[in-house]
Protein backbone atom coordinates (compact mmCIF):
# COMPACT_ATOMS: atom_id res chain seq x y z
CA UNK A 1 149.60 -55.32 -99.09
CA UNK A 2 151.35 -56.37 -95.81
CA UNK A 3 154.54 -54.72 -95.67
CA UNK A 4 157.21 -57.39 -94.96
CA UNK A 5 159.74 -56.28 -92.09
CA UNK A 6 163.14 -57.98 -93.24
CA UNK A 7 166.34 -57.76 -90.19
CA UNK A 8 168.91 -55.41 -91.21
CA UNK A 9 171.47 -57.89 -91.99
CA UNK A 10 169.17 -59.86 -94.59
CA UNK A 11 168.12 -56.60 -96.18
CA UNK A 12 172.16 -55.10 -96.29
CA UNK A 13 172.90 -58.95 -98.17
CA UNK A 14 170.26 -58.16 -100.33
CA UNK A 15 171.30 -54.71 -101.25
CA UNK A 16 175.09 -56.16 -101.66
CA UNK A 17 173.41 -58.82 -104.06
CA UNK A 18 171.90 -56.40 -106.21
CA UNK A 19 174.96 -54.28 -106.63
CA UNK A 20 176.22 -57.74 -107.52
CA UNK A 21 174.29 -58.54 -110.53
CA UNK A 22 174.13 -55.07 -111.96
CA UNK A 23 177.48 -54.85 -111.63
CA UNK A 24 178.49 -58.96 -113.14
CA UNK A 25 175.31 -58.70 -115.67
CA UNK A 26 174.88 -55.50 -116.58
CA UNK A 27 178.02 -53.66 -116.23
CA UNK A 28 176.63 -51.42 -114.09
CA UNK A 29 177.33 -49.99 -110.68
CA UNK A 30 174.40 -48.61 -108.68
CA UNK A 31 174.96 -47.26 -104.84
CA UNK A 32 173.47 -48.87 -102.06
CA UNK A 33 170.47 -46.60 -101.86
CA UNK A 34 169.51 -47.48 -105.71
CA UNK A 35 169.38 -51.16 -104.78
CA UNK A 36 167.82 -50.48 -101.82
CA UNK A 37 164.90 -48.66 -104.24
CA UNK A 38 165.50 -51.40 -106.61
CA UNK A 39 164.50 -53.91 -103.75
CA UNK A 40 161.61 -52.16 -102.10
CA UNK A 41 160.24 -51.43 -106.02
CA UNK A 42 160.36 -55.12 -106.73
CA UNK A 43 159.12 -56.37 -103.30
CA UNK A 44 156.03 -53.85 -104.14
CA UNK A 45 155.63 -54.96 -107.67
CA UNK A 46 155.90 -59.28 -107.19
CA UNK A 47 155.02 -59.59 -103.54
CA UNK A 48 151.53 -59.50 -104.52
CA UNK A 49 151.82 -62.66 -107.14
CA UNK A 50 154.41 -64.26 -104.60
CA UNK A 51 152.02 -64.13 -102.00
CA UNK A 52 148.80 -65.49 -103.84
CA UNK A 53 150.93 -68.76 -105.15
CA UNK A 54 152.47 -69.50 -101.70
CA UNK A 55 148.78 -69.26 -100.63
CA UNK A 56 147.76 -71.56 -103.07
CA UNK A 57 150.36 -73.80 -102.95
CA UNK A 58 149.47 -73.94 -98.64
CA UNK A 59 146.14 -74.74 -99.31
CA UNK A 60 146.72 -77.61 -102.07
CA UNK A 61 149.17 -78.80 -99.45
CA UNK A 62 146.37 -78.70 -97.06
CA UNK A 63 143.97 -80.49 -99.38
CA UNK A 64 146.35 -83.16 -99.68
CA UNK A 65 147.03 -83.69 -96.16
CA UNK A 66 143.39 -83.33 -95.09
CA UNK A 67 142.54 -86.59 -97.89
CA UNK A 68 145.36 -88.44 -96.15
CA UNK A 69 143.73 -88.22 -92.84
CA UNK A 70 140.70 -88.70 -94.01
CA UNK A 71 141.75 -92.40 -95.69
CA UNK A 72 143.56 -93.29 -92.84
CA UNK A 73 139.78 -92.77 -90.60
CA UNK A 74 138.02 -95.25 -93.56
CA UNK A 75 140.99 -97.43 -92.33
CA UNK A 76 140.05 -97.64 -89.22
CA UNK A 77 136.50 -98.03 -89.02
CA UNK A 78 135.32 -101.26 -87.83
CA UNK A 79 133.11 -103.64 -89.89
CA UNK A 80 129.70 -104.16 -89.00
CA UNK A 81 127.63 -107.36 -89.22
CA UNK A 82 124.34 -106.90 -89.93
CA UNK A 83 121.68 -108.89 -87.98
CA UNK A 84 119.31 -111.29 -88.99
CA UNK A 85 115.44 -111.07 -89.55
């Protein structure tokens, strides 16, 4: 898997935002290196899955746009007469 470089100040947020929840939903107070594990365990675990749908999810996108364009080239072909025998 690629390993995803997050800046310093996203990852500290994160880290804060995990102490967060364990703290408001579980009554539980982990130290910044836990949720630090906590974060590179579940970036290891769903990045796969996450990947894969935002993959999918691109290439319906392109799909779409690719059916647009090609509607709008029927549009503007020109009509042809055909000739007489």
């Amino acid at each position: 898997m690629l390993r995803v470089n997050i800046p310093k100040v996203d990852k500290q947020m994160m880290i804060h935002n995990v102490q967060a929840y364990f703290e408001l939903e579980r009554s539980e107070t982990i130290g910044e290196l836990a949720a630090e594990q906590f974060i590179d365990f579940m970036m290891n675990e769903l990045g796969p899955y996450m990947y894969n749908q935002a993959l999918t999810d691109a290439r319906a996108m392109l799909h779409e746009k690719i059916n647009q364009l090609d509607d709008e080239l029927y549009i503007l072909e020109k009509p042809v007469q055909q000739r007489r025998r």
